[in-house]
C-alpha atoms as a PDB file:
ATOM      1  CA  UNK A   1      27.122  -7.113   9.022  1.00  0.00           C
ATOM      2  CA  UNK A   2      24.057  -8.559  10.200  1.00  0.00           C
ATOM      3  CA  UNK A   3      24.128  -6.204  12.983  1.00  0.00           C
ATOM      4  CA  UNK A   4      24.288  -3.218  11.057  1.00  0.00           C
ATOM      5  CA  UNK A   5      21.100  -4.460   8.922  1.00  0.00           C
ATOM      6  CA  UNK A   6      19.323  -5.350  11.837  1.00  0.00           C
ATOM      7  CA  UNK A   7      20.362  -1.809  13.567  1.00  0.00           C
ATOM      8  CA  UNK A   8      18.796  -0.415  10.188  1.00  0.00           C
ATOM      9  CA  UNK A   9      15.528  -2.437  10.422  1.00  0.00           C
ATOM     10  CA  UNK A  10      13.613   0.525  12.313  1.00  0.00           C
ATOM     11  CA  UNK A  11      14.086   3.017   9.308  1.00  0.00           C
ATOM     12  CA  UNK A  12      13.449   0.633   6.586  1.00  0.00           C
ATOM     13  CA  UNK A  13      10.228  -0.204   8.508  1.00  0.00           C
ATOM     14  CA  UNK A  14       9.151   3.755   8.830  1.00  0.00           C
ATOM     15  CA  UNK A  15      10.666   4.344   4.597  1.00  0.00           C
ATOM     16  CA  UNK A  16       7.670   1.341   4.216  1.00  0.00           C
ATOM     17  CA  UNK A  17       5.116   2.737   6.362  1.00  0.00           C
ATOM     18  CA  UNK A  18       6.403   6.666   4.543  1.00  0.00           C
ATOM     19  CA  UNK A  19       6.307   4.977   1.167  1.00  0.00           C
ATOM     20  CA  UNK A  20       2.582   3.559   1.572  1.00  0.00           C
ATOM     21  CA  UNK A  21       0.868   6.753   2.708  1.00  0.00           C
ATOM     22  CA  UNK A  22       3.289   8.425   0.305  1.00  0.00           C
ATOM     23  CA  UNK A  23       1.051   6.436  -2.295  1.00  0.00           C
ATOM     24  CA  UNK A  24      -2.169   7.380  -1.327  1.00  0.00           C
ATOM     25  CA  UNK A  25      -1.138  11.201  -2.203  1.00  0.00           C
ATOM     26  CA  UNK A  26       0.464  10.497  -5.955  1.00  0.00           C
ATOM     27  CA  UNK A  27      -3.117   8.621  -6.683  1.00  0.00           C
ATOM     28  CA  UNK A  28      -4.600  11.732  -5.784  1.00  0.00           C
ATOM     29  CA  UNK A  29      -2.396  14.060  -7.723  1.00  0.00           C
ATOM     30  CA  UNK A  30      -1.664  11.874 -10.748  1.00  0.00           C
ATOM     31  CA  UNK A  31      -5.825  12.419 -11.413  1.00  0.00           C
ATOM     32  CA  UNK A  32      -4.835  15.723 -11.050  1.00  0.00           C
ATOM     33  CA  UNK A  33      -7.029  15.637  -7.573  1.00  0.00           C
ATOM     34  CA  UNK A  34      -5.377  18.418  -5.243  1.00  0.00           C
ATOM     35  CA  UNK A  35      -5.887  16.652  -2.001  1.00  0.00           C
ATOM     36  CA  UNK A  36      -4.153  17.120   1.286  1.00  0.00           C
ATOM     37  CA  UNK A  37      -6.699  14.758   2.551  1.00  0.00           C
ATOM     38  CA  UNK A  38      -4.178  11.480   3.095  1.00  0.00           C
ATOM     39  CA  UNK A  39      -3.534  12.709   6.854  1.00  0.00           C
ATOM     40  CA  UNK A  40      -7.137  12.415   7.438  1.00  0.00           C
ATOM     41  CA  UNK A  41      -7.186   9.321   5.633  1.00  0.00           C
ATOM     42  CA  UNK A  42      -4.758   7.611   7.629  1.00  0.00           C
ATOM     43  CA  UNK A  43      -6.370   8.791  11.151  1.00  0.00           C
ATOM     44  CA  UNK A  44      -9.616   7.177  10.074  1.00  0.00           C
ATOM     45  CA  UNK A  45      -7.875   3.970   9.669  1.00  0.00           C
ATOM     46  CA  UNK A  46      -5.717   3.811  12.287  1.00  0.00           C
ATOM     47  CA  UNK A  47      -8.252   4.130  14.644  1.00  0.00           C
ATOM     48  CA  UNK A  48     -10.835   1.667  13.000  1.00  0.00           C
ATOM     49  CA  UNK A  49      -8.168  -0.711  12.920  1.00  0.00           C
ATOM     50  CA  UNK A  50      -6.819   0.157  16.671  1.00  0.00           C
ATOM     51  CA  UNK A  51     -10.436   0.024  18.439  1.00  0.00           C
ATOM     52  CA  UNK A  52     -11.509  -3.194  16.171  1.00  0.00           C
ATOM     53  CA  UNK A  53      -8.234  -5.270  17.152  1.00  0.00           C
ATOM     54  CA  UNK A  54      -7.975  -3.706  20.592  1.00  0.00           C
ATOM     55  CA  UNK A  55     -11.169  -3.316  22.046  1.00  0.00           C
ATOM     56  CA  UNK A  56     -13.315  -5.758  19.985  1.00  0.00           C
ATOM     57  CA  UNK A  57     -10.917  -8.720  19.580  1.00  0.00           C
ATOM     58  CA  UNK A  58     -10.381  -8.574  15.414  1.00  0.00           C
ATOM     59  CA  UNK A  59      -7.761 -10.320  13.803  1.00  0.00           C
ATOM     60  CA  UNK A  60      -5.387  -8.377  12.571  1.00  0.00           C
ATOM     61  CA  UNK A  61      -5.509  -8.884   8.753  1.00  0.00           C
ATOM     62  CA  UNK A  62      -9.630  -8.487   9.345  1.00  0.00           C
ATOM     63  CA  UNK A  63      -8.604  -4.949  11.170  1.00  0.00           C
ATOM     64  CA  UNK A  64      -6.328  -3.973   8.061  1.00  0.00           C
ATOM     65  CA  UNK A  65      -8.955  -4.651   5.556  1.00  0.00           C
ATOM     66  CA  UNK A  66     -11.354  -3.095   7.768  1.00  0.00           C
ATOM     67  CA  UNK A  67      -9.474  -0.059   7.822  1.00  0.00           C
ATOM     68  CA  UNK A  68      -8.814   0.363   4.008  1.00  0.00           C
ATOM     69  CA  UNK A  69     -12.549   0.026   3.613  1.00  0.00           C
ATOM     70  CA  UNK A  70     -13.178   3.011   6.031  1.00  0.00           C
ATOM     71  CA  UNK A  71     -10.311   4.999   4.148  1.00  0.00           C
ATOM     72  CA  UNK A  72     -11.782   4.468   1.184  1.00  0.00           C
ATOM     73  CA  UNK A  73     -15.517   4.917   2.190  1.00  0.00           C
ATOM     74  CA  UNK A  74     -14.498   7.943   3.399  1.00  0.00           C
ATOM     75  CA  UNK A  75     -13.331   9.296   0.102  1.00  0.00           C
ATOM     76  CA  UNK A  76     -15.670   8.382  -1.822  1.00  0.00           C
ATOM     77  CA  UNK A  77     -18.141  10.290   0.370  1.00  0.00           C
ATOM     78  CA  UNK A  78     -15.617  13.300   0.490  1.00  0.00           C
ATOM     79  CA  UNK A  79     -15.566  12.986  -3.479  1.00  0.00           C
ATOM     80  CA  UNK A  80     -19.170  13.148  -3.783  1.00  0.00           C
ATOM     81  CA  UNK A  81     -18.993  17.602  -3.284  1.00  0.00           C
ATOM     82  CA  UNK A  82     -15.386  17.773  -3.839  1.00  0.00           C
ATOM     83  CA  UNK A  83     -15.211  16.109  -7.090  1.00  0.00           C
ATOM     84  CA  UNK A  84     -16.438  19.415  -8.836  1.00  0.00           C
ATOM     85  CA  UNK A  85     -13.996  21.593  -7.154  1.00  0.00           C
ATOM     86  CA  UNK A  86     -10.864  22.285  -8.301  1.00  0.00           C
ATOM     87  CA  UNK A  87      -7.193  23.788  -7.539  1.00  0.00           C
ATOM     88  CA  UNK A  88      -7.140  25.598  -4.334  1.00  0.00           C
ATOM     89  CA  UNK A  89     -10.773  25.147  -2.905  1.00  0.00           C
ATOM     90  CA  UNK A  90     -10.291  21.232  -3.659  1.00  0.00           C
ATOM     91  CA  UNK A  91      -7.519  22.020  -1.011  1.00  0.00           C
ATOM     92  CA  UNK A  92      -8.718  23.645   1.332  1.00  0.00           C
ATOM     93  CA  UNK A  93     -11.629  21.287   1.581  1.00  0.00           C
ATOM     94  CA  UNK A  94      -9.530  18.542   2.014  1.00  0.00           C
ATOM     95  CA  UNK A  95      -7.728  20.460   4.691  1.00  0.00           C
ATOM     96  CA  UNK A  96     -10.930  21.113   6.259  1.00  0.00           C
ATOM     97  CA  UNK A  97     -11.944  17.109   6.098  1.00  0.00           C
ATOM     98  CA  UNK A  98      -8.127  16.800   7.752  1.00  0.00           C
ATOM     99  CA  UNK A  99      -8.951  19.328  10.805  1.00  0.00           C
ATOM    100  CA  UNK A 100     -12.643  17.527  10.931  1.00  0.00           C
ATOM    101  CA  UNK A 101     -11.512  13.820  11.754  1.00  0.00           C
ATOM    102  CA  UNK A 102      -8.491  15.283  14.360  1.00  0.00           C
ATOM    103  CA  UNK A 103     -11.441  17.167  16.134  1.00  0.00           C
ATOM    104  CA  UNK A 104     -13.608  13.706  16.178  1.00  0.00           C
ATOM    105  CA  UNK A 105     -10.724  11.557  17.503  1.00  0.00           C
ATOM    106  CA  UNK A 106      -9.999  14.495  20.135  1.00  0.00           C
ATOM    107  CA  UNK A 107     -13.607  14.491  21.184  1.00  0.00           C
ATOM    108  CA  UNK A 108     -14.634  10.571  21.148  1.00  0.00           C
ATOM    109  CA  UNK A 109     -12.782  10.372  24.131  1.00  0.00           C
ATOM    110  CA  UNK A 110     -14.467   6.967  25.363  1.00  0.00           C
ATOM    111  CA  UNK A 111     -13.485   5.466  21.541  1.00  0.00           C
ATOM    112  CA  UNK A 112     -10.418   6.863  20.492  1.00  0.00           C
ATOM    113  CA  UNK A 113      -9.062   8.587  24.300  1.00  0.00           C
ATOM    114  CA  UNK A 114      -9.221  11.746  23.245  1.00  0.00           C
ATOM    115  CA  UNK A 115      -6.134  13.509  23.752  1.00  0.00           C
ATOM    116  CA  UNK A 116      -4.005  10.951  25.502  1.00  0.00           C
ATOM    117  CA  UNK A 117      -4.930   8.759  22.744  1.00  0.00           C
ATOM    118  CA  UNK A 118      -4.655   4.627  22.486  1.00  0.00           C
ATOM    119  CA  UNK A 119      -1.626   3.424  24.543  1.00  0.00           C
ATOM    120  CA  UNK A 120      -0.161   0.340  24.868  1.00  0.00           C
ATOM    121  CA  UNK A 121      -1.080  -1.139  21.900  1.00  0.00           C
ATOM    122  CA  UNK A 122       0.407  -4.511  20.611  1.00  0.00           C
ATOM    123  CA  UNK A 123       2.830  -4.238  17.939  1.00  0.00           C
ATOM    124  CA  UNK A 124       1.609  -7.223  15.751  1.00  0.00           C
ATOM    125  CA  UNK A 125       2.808  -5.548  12.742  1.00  0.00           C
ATOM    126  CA  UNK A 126       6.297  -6.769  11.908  1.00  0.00           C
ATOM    127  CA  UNK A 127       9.004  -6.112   8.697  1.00  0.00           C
ATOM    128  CA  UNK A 128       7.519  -8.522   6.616  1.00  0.00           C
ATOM    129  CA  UNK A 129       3.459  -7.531   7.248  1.00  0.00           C
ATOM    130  CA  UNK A 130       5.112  -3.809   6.170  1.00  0.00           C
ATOM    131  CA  UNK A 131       6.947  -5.614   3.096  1.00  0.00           C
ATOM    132  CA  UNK A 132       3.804  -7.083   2.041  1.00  0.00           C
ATOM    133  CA  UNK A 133       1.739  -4.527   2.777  1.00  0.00           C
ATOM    134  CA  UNK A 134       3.896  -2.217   0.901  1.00  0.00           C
ATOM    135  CA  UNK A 135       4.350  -4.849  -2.238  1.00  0.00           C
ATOM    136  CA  UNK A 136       0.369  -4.754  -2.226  1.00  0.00           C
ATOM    137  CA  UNK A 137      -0.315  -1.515  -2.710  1.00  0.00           C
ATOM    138  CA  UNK A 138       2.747  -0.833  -5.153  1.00  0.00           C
ATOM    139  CA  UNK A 139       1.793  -3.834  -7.217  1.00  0.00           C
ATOM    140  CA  UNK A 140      -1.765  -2.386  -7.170  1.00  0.00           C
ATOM    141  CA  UNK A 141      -0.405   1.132  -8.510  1.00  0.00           C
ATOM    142  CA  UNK A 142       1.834  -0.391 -10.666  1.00  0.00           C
ATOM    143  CA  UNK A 143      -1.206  -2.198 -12.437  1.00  0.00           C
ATOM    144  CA  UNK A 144      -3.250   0.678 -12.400  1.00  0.00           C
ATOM    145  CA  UNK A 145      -0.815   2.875 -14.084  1.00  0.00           C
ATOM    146  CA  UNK A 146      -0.682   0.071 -17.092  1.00  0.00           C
ATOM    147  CA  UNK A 147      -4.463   0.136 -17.604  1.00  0.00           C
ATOM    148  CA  UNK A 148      -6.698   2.467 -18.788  1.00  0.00           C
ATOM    149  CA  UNK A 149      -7.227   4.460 -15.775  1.00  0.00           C
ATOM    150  CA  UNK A 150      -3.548   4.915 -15.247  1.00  0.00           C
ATOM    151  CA  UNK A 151      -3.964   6.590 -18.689  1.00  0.00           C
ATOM    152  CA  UNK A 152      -7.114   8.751 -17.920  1.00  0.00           C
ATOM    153  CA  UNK A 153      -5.533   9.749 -15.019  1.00  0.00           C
ATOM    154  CA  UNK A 154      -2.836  11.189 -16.880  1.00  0.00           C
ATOM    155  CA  UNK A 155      -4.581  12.764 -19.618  1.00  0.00           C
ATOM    156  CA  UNK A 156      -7.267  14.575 -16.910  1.00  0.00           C
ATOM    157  CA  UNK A 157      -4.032  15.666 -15.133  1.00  0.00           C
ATOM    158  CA  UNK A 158      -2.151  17.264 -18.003  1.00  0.00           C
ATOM    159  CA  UNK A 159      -5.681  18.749 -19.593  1.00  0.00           C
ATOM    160  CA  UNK A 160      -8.885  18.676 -18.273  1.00  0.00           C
ATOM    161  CA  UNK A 161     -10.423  20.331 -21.498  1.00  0.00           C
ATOM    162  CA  UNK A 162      -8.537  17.672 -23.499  1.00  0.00           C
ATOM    163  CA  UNK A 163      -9.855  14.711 -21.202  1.00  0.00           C
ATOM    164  CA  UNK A 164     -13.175  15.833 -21.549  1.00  0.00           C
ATOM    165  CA  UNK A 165     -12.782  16.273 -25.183  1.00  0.00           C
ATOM    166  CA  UNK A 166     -12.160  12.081 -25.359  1.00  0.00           C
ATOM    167  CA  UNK A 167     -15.019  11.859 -23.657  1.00  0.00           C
ATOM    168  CA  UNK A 168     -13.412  10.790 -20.639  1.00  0.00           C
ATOM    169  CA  UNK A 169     -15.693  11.260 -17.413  1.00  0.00           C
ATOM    170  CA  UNK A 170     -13.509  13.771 -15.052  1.00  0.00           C
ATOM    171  CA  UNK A 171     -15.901  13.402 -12.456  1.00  0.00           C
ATOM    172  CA  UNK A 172     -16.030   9.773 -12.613  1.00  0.00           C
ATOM    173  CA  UNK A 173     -12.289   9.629 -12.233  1.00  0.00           C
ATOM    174  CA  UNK A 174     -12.089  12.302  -9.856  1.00  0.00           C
ATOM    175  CA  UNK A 175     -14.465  10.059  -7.586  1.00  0.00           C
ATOM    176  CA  UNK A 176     -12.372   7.052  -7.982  1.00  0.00           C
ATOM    177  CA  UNK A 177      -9.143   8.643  -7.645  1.00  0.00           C
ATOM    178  CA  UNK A 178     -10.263   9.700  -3.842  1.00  0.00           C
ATOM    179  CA  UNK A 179     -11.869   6.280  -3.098  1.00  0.00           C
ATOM    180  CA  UNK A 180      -8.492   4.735  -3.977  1.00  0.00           C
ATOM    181  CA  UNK A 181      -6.238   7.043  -2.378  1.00  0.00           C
ATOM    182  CA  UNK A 182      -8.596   6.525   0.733  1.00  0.00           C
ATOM    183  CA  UNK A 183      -8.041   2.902   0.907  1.00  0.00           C
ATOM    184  CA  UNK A 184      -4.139   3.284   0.728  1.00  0.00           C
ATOM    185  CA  UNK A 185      -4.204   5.934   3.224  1.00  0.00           C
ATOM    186  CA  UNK A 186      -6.781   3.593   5.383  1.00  0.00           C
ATOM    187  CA  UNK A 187      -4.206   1.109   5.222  1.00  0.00           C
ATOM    188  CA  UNK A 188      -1.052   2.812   5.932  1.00  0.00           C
ATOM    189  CA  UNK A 189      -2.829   3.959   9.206  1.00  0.00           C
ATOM    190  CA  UNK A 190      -3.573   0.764  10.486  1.00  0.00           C
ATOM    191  CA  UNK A 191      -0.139  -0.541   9.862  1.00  0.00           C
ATOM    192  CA  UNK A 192       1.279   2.644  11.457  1.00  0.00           C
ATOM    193  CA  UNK A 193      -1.541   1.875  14.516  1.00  0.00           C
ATOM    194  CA  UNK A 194       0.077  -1.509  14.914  1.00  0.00           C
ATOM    195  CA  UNK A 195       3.383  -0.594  15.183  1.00  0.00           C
ATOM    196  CA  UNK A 196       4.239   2.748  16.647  1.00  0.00           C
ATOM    197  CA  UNK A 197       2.527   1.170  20.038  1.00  0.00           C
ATOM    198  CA  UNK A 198       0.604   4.330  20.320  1.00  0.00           C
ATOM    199  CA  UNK A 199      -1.827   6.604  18.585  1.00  0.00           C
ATOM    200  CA  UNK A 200      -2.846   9.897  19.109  1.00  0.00           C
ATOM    201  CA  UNK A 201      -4.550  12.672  17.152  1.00  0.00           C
ATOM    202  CA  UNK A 202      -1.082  14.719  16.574  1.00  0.00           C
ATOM    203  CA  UNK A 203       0.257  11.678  14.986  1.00  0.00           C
ATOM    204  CA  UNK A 204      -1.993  12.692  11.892  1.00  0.00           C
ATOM    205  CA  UNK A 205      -1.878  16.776  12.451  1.00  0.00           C
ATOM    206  CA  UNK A 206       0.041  19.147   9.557  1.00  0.00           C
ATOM    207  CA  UNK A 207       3.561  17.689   9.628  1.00  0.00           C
ATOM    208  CA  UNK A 208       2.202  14.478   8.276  1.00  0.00           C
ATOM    209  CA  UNK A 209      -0.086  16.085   5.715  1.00  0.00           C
ATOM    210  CA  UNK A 210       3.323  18.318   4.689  1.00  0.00           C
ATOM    211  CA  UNK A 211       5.553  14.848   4.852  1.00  0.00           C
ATOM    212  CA  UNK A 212       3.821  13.199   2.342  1.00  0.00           C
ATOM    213  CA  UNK A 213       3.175  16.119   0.017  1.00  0.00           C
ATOM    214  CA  UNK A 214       6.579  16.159  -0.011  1.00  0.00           C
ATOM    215  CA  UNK A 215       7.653  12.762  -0.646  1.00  0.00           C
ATOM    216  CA  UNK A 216       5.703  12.781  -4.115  1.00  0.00           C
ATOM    217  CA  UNK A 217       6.722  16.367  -4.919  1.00  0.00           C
ATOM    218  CA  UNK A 218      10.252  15.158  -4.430  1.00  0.00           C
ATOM    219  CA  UNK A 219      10.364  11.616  -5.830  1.00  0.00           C
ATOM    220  CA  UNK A 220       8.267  12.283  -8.581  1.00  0.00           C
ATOM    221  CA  UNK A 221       4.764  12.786  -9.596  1.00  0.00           C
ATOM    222  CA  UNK A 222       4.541  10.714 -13.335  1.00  0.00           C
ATOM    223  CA  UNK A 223       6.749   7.687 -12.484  1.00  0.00           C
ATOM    224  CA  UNK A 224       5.309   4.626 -10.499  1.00  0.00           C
ATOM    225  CA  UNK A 225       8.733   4.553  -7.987  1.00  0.00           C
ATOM    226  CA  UNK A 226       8.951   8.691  -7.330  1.00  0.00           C
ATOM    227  CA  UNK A 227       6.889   8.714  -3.864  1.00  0.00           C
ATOM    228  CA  UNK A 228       9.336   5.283  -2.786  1.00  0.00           C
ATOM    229  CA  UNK A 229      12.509   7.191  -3.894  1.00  0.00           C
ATOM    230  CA  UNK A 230      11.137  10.284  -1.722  1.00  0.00           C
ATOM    231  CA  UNK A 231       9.955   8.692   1.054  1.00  0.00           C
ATOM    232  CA  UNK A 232      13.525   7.046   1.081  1.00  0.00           C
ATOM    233  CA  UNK A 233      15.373  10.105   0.937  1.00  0.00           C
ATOM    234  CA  UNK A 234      13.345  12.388   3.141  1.00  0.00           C
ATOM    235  CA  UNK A 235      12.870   9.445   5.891  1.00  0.00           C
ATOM    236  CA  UNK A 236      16.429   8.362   6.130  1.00  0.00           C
ATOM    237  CA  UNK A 237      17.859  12.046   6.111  1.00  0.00           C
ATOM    238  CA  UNK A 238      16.848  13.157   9.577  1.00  0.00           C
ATOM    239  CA  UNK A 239      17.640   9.895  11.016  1.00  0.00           C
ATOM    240  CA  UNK A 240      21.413   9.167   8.933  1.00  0.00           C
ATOM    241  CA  UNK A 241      22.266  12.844   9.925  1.00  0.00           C
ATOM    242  CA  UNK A 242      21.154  13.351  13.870  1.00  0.00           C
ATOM    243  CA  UNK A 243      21.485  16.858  14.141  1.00  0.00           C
ATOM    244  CA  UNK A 244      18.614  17.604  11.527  1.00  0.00           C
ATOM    245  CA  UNK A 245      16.169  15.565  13.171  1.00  0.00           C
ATOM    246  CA  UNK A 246      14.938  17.766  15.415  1.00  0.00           C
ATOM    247  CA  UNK A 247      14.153  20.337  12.618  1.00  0.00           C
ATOM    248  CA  UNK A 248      12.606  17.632   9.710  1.00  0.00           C
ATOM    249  CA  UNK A 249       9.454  20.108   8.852  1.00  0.00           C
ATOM    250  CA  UNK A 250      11.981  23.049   7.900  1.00  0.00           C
ATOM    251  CA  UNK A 251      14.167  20.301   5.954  1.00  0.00           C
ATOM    252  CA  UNK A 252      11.118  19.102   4.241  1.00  0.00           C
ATOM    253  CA  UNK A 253      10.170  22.812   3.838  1.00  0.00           C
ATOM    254  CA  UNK A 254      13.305  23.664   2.090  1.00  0.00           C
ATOM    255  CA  UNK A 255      14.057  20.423   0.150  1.00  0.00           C
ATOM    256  CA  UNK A 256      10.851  20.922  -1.622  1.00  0.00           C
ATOM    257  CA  UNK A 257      11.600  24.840  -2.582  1.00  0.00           C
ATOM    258  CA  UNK A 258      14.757  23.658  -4.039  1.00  0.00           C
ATOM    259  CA  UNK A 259      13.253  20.912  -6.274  1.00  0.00           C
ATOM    260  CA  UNK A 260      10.213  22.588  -7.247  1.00  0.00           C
ATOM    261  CA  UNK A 261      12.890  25.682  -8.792  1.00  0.00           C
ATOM    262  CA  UNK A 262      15.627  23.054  -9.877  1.00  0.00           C
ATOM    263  CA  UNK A 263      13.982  19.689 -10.239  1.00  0.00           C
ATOM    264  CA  UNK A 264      10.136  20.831 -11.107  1.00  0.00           C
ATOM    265  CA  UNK A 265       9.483  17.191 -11.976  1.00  0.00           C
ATOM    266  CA  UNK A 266      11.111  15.262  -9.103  1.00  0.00           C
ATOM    267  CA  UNK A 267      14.277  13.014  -8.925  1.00  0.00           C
ATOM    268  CA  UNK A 268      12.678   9.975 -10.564  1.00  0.00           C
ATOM    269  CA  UNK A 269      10.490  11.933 -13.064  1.00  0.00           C
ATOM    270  CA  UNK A 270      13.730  13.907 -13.740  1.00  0.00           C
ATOM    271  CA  UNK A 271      16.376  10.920 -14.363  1.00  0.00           C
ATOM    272  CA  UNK A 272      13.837   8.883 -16.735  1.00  0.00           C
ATOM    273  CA  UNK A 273      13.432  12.059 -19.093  1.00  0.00           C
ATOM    274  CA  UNK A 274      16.801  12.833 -19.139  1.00  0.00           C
ATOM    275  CA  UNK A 275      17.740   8.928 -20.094  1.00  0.00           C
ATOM    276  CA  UNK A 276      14.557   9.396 -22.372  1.00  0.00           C
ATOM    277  CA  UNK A 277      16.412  12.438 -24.297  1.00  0.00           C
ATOM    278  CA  UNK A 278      19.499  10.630 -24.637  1.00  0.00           C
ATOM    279  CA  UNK A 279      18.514   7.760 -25.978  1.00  0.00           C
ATOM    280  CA  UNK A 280      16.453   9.828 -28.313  1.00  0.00           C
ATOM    281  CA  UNK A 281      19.747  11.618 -29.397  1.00  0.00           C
ATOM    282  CA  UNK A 282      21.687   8.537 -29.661  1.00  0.00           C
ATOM    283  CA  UNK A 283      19.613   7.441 -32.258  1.00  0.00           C
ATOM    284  CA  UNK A 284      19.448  10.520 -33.963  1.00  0.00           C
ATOM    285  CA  UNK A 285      23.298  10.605 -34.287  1.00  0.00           C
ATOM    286  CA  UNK A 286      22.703   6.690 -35.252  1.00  0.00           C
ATOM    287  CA  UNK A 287      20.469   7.571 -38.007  1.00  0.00           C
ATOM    288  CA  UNK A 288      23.393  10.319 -39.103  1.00  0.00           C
ATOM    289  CA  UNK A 289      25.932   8.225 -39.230  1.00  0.00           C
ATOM    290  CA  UNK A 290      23.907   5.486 -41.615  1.00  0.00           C
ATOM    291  CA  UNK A 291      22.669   8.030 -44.223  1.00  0.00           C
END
């Protein structure tokens, strides 16, 4: 038994690592932010983290922080002309940023080595720096979705006209929204520097940015546990069945047609209304039976 759970550790380490940057994209959408920026995100990161532990002789938790900071100064300088856009150009923008910071870390070959990338790097990151990590950040969205921004954030993403209406400050909260998902995203890449051994631009091209698009689209876009339950899913398909592995993008690809026709609000999203309507009905046929 304790074989098979230590045989297992490598994929509950990557559904972790999935889950976190999975994180950084639901902050983004629940504002109702259309950002494909989290790929971008996480390159910054990983590579402030990598060359600050690496080359410059940072302690590790000191790299971490360092590299949610730059995630999340980075997005609150993208948000600054973003912020205003909306829909599509907000994603293509944030595409753009994406294509921008691969091109850097391809270029600053004496920082990041270019093409080859980092090798060689020490994997100080072990399960229980992921765990923590990972109950960090979930404890932080699960906060956040309890207080007042959670609740703009909601409001902005269901009706913009409405939010404004309450006199709620879009911008504002379009501006924090990227900030935030920029230091999640920062931190998932420095974990994911630390422990894949290795870092190179590819690691944070297009099937990344479609990956965790995908893991909130499926798990759920509303409820607090929707990107863990489709990070879970999507991570430990490939790797439970070994003939799909080699063709995750087109399983992604498809997975995500079929919810968005059958399951439009995601597994989670979908499981809580439907226990939501039932309850609702038992006490309707509660009330019946008393009168």
């Amino acid at each position: 038994m304790i074989d098979l759970l230590l045989a297992q550790q490598p994929l509950a380490e990557l559904i972790l690592v999935n889950a976190i940057l999975a994180y950084s994209q639901y902050i983004a959408l629940r504002a109702g932010v259309f950002s494909l920026a989290t790929a971008g995100l996480a390159s910054l990161g990983a590579y402030t983290a990598a060359v600050l532990t690496v080359r410059w002789g940072v302690p590790l938790p000191l790299g971490l922080a360092a590299a949610a900071l730059a995630g999340a100064a980075a997005g609150g300088l993208l948000a600054l002309p973003l912020a205003r856009l909306r829909g599509v150009f907000q994603a293509i923008a944030t595409l753009a940023f994406v294509q921008i910071v691969l091109s850097l870390a391809l270029y600053a070959e004496p920082l990041t080595g270019g093409a080859m990338g980092m090798n060689g790097l020490p994997r100080t990151v072990q399960g229980w720096h992921l765990l923590g990590v990972f109950a960090l950040v979930l404890y932080l969205v699960f906060a956040l979705s309890r207080g007042g921004v959670g609740r703009a954030f909601d409001t902005i993403r269901q009706e913009e006209t409405v939010a404004v209406s309450l006199g709620i400050r879009v911008v504002r909260y379009h501006r924090l929204a990227f900030a935030l998902s920029g230091a999640i995203a920062g931190l998932g890449g420095g974990v994911m520097a630390h422990r894949n051994y290795s870092l190179v631009p590819e690691d944070f091209g297009f099937p990344l940015l479609v990956s965790v698009l995908t893991f909130v689209v499926l798990g759920g876009r509303a409820a607090v546990l929707g990107p863990l339950a489709g990070a879970a899913v999507l991570t430990a398909l490939p790797e439970l069945a070994r003939p799909l592995a080699d063709y995750r993008l087109a399983v992604n690809g498809l997975l995500m047609v079929l919810f968005i026709v059958y399951l439009p609000h995601g597994v989670v999203d979908t499981v809580l209304l439907q226990a939501r309507r039932l309850r609702l009905a038992a006490r309707q046929r509660a009330g019946e039976v008393r009168a």
